[in-house]
N, C-alpha and C. Protein backbone atom coordinates (compact mmCIF):
# COMPACT_ATOMS: atom_id res chain seq x y z
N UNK A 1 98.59 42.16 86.18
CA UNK A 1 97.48 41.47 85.52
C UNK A 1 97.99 40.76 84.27
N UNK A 2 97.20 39.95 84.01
CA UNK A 2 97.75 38.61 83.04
C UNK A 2 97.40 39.35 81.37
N UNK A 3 98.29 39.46 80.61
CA UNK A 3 97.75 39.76 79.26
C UNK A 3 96.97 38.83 78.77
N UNK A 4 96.04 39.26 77.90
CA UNK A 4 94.83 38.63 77.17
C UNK A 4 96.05 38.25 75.58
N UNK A 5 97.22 38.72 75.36
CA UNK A 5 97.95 38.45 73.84
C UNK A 5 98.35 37.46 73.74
N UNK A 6 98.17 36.39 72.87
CA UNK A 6 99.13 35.46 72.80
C UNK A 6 100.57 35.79 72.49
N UNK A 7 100.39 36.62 72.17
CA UNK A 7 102.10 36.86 71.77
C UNK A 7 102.95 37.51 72.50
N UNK A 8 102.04 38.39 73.53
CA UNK A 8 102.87 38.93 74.84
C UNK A 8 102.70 37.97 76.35
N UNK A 9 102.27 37.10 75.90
CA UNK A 9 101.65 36.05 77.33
C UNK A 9 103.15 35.94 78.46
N UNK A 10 103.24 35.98 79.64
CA UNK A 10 104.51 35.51 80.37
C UNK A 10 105.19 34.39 80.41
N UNK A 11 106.20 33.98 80.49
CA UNK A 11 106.57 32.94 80.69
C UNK A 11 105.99 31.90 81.82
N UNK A 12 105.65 30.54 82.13
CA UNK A 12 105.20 30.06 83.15
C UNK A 12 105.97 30.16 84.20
N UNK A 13 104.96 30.08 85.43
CA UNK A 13 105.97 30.02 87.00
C UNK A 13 106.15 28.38 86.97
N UNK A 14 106.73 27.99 88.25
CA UNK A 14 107.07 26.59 88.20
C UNK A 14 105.90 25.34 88.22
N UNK A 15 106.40 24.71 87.65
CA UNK A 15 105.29 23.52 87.69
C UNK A 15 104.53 23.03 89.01
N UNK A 16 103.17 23.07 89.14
CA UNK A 16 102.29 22.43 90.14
C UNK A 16 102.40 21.26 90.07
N UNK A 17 102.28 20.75 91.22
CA UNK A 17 102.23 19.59 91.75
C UNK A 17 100.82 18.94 92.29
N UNK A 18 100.87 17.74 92.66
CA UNK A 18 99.33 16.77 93.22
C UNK A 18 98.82 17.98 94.12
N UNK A 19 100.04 18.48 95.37
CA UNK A 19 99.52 18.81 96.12
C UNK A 19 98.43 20.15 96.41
N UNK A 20 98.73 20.89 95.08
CA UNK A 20 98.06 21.96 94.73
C UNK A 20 96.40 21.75 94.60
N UNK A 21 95.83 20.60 94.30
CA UNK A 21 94.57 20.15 94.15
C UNK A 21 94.14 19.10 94.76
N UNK A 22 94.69 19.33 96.20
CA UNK A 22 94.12 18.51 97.45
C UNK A 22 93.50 19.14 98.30
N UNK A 23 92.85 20.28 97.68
CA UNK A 23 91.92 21.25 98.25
C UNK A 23 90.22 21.22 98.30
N UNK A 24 89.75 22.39 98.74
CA UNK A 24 88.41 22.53 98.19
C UNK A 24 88.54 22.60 96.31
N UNK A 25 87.22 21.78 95.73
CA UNK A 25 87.40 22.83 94.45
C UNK A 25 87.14 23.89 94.20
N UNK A 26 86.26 24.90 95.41
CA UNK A 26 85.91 25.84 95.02
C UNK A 26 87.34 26.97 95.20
N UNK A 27 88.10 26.75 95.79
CA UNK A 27 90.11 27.31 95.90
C UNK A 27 90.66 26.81 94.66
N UNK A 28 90.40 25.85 94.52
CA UNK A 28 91.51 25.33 92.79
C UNK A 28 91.00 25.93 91.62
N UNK A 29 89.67 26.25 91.97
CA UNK A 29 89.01 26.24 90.28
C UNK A 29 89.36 27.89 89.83
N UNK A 30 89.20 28.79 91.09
CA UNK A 30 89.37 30.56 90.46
C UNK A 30 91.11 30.41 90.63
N UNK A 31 92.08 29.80 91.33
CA UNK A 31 93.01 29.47 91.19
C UNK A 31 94.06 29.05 90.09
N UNK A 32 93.05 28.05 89.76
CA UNK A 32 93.42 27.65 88.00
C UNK A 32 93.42 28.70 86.87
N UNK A 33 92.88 29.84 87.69
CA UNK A 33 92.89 31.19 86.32
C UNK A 33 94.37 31.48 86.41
N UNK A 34 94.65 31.49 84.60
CA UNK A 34 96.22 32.23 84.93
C UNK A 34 97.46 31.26 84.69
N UNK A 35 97.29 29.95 84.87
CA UNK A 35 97.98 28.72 85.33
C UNK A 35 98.36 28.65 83.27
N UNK A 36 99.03 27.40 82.98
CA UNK A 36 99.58 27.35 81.88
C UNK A 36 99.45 25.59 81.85
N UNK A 37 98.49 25.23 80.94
CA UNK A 37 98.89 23.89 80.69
C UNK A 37 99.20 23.31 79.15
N UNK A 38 100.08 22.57 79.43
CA UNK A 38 100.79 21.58 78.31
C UNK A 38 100.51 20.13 78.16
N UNK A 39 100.01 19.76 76.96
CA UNK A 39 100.15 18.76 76.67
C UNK A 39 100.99 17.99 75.89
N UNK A 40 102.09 17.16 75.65
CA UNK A 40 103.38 17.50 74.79
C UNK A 40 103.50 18.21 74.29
N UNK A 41 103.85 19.60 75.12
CA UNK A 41 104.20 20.89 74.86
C UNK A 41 103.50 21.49 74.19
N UNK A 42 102.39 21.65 74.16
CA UNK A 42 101.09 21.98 73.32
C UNK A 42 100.12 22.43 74.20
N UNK A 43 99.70 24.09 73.91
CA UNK A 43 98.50 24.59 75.13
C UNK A 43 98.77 26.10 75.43
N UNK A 44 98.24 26.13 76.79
CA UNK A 44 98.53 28.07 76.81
C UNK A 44 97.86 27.85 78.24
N UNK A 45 97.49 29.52 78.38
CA UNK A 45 96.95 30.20 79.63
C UNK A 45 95.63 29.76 80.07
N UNK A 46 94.91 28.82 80.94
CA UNK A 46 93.44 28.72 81.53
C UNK A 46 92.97 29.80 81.64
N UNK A 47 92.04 30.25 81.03
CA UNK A 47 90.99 31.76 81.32
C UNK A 47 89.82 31.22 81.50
N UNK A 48 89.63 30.08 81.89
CA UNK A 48 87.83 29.65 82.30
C UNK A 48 87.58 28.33 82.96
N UNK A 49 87.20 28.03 83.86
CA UNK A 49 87.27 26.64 84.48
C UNK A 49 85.71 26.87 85.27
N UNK A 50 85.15 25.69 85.50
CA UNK A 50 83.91 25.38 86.14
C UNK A 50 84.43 24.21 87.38
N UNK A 51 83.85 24.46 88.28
CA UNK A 51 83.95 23.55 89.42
C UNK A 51 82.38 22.46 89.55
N UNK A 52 82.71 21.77 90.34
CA UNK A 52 81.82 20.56 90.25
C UNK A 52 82.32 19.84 91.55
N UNK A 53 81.13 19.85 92.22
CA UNK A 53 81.01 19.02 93.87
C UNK A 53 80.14 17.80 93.80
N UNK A 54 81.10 17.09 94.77
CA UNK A 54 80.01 15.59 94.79
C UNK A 54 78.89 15.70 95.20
N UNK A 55 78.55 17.01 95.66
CA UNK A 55 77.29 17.14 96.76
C UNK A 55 76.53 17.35 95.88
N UNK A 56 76.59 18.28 94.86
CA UNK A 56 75.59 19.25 94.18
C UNK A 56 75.30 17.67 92.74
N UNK A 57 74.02 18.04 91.97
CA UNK A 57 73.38 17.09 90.94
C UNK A 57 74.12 17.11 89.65
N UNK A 58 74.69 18.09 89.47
CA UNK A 58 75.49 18.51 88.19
C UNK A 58 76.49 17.62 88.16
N UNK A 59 77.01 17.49 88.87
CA UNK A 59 78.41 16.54 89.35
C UNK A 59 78.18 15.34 88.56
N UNK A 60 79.46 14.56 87.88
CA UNK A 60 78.90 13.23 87.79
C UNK A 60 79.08 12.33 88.52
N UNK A 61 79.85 12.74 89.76
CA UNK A 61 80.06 11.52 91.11
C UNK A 61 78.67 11.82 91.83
N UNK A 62 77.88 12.58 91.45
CA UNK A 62 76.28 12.85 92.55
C UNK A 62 75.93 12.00 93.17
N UNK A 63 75.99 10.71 91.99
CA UNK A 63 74.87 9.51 92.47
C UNK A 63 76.32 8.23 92.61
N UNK A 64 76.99 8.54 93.28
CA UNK A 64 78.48 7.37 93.14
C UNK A 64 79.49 6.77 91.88
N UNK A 65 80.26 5.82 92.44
CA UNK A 65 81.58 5.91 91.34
C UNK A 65 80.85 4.77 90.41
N UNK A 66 81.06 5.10 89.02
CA UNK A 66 80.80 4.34 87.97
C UNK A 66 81.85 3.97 87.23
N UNK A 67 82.48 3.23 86.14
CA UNK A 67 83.82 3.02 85.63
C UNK A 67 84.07 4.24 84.57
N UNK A 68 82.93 5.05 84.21
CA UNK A 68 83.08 6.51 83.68
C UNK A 68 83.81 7.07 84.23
N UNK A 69 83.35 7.29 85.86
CA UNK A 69 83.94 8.54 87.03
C UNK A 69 84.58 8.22 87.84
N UNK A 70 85.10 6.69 87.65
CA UNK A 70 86.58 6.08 89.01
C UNK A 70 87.09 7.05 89.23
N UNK A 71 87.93 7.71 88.37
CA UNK A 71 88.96 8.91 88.61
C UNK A 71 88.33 9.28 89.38
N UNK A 72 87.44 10.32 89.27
CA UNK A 72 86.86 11.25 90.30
C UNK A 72 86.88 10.64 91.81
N UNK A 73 87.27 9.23 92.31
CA UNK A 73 86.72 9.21 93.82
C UNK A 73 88.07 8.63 93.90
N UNK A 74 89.32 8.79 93.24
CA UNK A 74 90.82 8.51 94.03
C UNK A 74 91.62 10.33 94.53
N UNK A 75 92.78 9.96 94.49
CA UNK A 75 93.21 10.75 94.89
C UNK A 75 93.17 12.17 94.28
N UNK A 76 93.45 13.41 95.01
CA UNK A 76 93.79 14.46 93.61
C UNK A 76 94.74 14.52 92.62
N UNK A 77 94.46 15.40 91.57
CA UNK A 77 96.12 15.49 90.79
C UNK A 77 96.03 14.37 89.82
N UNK A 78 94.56 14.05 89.31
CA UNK A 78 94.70 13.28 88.22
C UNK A 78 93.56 13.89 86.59
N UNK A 79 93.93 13.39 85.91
CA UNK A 79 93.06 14.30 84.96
C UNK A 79 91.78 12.72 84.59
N UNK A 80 90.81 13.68 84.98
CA UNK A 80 89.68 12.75 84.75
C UNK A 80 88.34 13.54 83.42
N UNK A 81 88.92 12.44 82.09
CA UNK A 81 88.11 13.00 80.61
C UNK A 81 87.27 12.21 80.39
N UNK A 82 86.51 12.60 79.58
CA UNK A 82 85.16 11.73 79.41
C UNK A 82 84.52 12.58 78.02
N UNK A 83 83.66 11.34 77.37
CA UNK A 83 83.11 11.98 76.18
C UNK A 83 81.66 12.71 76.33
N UNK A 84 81.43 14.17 75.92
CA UNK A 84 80.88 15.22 76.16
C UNK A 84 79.51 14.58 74.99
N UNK A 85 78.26 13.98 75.20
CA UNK A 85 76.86 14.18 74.21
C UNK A 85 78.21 12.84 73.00
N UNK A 86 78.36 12.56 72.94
CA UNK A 86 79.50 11.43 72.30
C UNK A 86 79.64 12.04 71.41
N UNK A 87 80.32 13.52 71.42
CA UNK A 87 80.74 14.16 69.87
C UNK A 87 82.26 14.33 70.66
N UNK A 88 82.50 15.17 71.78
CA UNK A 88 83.75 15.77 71.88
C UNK A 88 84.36 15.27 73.56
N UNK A 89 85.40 15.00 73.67
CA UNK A 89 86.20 15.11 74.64
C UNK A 89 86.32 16.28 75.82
N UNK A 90 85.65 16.42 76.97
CA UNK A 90 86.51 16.95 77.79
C UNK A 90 87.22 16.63 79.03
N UNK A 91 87.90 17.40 79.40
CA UNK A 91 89.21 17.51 80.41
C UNK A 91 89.12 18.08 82.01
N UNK A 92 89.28 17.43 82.89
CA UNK A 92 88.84 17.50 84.10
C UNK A 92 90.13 17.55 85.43
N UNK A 93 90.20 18.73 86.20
CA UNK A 93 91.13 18.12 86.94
C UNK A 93 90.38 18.08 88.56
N UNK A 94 91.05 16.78 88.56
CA UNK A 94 90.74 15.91 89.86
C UNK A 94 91.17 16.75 91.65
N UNK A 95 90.12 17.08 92.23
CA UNK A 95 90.46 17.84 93.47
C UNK A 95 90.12 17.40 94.57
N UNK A 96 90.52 17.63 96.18
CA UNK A 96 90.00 17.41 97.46
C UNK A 96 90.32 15.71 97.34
N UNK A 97 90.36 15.25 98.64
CA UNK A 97 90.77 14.04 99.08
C UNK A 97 90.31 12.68 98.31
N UNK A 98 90.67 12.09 98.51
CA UNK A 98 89.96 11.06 97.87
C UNK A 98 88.65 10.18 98.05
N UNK A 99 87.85 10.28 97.48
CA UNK A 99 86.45 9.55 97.98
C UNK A 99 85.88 10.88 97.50
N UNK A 100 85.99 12.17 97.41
CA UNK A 100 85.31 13.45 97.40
C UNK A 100 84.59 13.07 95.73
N UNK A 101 85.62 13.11 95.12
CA UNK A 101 84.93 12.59 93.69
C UNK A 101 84.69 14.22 93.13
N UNK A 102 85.75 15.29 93.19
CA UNK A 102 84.91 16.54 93.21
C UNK A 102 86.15 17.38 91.52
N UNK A 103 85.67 17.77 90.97
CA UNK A 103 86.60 18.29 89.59
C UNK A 103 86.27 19.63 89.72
N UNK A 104 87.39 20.02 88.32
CA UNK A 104 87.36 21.20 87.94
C UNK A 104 87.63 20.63 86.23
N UNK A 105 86.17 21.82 85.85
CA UNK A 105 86.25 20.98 83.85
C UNK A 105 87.33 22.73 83.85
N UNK A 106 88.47 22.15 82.66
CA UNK A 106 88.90 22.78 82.17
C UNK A 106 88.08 23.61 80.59
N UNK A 107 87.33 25.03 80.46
CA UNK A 107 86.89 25.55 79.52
C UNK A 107 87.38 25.99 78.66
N UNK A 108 88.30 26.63 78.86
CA UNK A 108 88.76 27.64 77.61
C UNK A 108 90.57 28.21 77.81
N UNK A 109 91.24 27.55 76.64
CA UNK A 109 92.46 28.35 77.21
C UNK A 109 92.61 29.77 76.09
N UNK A 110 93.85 30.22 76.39
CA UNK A 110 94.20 31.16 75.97
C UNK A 110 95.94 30.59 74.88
N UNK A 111 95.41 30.53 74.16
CA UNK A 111 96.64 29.27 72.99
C UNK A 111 98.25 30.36 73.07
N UNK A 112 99.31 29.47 73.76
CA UNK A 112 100.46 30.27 73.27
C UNK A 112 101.86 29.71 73.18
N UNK A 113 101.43 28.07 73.18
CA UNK A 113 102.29 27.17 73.28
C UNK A 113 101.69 26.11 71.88
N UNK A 114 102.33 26.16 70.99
CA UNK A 114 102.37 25.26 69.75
C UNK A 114 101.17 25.58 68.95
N UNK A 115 101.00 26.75 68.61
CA UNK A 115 100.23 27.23 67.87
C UNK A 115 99.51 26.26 66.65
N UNK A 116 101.00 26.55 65.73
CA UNK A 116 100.65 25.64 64.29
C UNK A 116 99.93 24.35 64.45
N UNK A 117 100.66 23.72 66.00
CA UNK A 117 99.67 21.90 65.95
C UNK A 117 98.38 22.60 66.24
N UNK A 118 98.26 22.98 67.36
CA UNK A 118 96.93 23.58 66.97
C UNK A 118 95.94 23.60 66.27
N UNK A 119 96.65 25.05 65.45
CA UNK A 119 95.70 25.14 63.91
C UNK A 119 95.72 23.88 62.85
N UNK A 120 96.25 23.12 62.93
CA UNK A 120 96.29 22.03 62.15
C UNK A 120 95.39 21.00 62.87
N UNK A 121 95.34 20.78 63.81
CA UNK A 121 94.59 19.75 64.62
C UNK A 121 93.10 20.45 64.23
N UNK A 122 92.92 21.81 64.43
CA UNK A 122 91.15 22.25 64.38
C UNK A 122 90.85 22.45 63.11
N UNK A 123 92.00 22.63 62.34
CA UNK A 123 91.37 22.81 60.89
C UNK A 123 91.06 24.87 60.79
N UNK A 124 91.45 25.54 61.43
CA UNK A 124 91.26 26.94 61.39
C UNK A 124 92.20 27.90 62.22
N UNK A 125 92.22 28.89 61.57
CA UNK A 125 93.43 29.79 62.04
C UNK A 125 93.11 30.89 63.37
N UNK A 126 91.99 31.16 63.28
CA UNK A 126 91.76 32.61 64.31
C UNK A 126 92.39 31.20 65.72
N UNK A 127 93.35 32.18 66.08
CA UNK A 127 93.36 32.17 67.85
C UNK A 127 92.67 32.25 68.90
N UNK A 128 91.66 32.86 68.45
CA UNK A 128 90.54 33.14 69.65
C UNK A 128 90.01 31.93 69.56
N UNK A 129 89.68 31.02 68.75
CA UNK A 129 88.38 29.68 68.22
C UNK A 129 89.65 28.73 68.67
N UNK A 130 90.34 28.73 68.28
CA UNK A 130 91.30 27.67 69.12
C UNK A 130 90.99 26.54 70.34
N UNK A 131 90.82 27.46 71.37
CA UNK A 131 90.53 26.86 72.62
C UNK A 131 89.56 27.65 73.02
N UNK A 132 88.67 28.23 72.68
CA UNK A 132 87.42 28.81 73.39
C UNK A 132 86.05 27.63 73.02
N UNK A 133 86.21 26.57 74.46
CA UNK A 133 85.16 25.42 74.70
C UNK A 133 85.61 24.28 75.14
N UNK A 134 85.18 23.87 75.96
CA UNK A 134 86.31 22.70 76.31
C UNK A 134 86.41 21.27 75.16
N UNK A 135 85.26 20.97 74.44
CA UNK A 135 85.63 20.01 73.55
C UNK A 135 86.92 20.78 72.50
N UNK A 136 86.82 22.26 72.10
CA UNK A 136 88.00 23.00 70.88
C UNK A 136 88.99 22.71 71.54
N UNK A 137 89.05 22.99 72.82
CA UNK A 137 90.80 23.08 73.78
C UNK A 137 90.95 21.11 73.49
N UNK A 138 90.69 20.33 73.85
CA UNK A 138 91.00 18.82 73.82
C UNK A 138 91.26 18.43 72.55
N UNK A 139 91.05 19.06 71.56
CA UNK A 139 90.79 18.77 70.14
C UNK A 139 92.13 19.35 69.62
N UNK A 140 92.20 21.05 70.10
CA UNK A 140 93.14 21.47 70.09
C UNK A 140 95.04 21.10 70.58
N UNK A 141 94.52 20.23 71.91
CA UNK A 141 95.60 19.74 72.92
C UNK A 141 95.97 18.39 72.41
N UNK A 142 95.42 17.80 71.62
CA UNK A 142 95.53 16.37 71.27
C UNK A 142 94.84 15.30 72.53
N UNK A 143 93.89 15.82 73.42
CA UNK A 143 93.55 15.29 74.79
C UNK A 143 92.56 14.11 74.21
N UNK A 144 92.74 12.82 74.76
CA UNK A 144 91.38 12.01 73.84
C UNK A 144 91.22 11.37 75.46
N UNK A 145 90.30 9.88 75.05
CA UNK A 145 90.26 8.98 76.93
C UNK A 145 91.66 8.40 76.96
N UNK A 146 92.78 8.75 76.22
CA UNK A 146 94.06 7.62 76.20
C UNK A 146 94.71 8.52 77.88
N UNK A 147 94.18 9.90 78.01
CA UNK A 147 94.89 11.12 78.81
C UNK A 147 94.17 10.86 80.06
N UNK A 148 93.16 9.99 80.11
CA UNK A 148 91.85 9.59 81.15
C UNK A 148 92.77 8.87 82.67
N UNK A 149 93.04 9.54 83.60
CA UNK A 149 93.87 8.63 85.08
C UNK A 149 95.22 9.34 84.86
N UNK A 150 95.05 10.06 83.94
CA UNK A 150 96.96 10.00 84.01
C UNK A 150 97.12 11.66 85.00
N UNK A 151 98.02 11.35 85.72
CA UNK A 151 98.81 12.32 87.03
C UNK A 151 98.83 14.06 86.06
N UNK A 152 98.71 14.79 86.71
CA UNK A 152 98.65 16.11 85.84
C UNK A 152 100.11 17.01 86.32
N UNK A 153 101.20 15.70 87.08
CA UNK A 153 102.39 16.43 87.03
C UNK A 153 103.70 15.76 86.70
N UNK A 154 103.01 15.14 85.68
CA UNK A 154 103.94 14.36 85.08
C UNK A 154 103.72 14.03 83.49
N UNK A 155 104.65 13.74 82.24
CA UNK A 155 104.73 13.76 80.82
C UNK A 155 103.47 12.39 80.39
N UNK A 156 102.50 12.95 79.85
CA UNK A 156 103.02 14.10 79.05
C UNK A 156 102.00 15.92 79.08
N UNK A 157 101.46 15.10 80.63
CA UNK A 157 100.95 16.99 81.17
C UNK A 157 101.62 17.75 81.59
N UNK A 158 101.60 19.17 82.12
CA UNK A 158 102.10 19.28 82.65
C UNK A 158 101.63 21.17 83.18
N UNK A 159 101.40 21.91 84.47
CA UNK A 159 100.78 22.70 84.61
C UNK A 159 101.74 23.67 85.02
N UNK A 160 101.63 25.15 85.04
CA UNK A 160 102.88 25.48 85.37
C UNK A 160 102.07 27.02 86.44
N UNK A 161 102.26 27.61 87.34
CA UNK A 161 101.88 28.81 88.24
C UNK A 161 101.84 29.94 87.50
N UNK A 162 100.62 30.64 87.54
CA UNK A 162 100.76 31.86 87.14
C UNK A 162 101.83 32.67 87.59
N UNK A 163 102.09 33.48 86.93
CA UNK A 163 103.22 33.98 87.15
C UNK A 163 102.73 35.80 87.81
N UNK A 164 101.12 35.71 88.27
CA UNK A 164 100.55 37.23 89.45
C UNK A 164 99.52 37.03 89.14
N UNK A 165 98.70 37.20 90.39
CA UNK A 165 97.45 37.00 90.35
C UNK A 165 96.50 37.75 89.19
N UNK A 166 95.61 37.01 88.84
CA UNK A 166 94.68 37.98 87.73
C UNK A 166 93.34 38.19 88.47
N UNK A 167 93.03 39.10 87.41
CA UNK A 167 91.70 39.76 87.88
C UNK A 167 90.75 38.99 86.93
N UNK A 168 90.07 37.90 88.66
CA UNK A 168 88.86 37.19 88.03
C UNK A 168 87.42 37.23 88.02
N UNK A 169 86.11 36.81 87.22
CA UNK A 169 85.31 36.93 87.22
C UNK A 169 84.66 35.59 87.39
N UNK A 170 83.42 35.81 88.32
CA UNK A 170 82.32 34.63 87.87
C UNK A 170 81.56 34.41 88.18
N UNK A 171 80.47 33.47 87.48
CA UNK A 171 79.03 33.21 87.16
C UNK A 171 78.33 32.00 87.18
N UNK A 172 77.32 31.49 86.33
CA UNK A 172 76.94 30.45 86.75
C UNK A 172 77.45 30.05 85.62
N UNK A 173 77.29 28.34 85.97
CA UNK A 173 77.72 27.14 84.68
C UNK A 173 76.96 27.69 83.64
N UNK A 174 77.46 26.71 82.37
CA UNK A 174 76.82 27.07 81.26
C UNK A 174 76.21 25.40 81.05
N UNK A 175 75.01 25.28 80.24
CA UNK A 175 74.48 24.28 79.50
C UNK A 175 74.08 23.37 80.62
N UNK A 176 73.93 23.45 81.74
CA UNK A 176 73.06 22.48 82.72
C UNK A 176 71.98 23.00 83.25
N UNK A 177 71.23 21.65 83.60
CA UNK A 177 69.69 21.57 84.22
C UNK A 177 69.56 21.72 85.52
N UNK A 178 70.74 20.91 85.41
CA UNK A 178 70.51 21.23 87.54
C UNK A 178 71.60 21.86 88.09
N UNK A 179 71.35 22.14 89.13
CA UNK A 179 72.38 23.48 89.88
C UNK A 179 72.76 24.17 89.38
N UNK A 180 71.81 25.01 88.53
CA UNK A 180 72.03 26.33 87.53
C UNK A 180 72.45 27.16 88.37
N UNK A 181 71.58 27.80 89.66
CA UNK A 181 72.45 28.56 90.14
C UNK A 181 73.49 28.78 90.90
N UNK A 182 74.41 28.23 90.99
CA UNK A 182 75.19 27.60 91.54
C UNK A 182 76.42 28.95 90.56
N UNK A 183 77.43 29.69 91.21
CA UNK A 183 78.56 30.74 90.50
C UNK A 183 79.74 30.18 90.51
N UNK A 184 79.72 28.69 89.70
CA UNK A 184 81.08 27.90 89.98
C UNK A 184 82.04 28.23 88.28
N UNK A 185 81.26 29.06 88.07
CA UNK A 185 82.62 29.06 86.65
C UNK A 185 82.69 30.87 86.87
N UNK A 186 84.22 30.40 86.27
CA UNK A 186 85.33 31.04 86.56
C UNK A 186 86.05 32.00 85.30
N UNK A 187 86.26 32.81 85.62
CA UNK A 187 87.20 33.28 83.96
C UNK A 187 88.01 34.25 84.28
N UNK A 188 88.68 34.61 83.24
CA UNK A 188 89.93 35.78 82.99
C UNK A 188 89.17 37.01 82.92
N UNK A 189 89.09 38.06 83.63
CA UNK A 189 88.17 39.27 83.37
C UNK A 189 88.51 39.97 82.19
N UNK A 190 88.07 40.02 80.77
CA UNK A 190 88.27 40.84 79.97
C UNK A 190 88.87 40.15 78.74
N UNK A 191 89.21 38.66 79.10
CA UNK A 191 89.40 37.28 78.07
C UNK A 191 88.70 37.55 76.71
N UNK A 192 89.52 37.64 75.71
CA UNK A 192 88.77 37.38 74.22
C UNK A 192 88.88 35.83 74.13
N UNK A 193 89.57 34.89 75.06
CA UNK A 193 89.31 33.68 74.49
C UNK A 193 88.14 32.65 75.09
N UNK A 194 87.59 33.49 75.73
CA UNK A 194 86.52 32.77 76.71
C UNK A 194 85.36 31.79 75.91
N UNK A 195 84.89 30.72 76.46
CA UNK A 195 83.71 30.23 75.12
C UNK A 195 82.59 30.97 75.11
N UNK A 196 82.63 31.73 76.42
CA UNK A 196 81.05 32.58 76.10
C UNK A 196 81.27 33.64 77.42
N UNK A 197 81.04 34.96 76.82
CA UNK A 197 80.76 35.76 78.19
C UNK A 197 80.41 35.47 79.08
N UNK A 198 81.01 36.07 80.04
CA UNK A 198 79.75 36.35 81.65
C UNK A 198 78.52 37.45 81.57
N UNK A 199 77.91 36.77 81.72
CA UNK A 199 76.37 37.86 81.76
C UNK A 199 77.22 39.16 82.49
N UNK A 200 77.41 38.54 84.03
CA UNK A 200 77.32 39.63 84.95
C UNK A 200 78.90 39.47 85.73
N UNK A 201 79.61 40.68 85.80
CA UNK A 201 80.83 40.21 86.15
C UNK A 201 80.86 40.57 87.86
N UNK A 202 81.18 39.22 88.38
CA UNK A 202 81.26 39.43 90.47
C UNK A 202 82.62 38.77 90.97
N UNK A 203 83.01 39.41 91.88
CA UNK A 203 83.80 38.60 92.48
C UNK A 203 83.76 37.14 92.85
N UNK A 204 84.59 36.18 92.90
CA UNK A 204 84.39 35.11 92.99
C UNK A 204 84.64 34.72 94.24
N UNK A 205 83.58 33.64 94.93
CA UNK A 205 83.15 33.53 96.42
C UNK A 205 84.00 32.35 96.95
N UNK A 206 85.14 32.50 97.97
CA UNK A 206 85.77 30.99 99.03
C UNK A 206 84.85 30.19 99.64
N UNK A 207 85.00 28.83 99.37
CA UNK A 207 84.01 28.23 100.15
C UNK A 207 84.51 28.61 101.64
């Protein structure tokens, strides 16, 4: 099982590739628990990700491709960001074939790669506040729309394999109207860096 320490965290397994997120999203997204991403070398452990289908209303490909959500209807393996209520940035990775239009929002990491930029980028020291939310993690990562189309296996991203499976939990989205019930987010079971508990902790369901 994956330590919750930043300071005892494992080293990453080898870098993922496109082909890793030419799947369902509902396989990439509890998948993505555990994983390690970098942004010029800046970032840590995923402990929370939400999935998002073209089918379901929540989605922003629901109603078709707009010049917001192009990304979303090409290929997988691209990071598709967008500005969150126009205060904060978040970070999206692109899944399933192309035309699917289907993501996974990146929530919350677990910080253990470039700490200090970090804390200097958010303006505060606790580790836990770091990256617990997906606008803190982008803020944190230096992620703005300049990161918007660009390949997630190549500089200056870059994702790397957990290094053993963890023990995951999950529930419903947070902060939406439609397809509330829907158990597409995902987390690290027992995560202090999470942006917000799980009510109720369940195994997480394969499409």
């Amino acid at each position: 099982m994956l330590q919750n320490s930043a300071s005892t965290s494992p080293k990453p397994g080898k870098q993922l590739r496109k082909a890793f997120f030419n799947r369902s999203v509902l396989e990439v997204a509890p998948d993505l628990i555990g994983t390690t991403l970098l942004v010029d070398g800046v970032g840590g452990i995923i402990v929370e990700v939400e999935a998002y289908h073209h089918t379901e209303p929540a989605a922003h490909s629901y109603r078709g491709p707009t010049p917001r959500n192009a990304v979303m209807f090409g290929p997988a393996g691209f990071a598709y960001v967008y500005r969150s209520y126009g205060i904060h940035w978040c970070v999206n990775f692109v899944c399933e074939k192309a035309g699917s239009a289907s993501a996974v929002l990146i929530r919350a990491l677990e910080p253990t790669h470039g700490i200090p930029t970090m804390r200097r980028r958010r303006g505060l020291h606790d580790e836990r506040l770091l990256c617990s939310g997906p606008g803190k993690l982008t803020e944190a990562l230096g992620i703005t729309h300049a990161h918007n189309e660009l390949a997630l296996d190549a500089p200056p991203i870059a994702l790397y394999a957990r290094p053993a499976k963890p023990n995951i939990v999950a529930g419903v989205r947070i902060g939406l109207t439609k397809a509330v019930d829907l158990p597409w987010r995902y987390g690290l079971r027992g995560s202090k860096f999470l942006s917000k508990p799980f009510a109720e902790e369940i195994a997480p369901k394969r499409s």
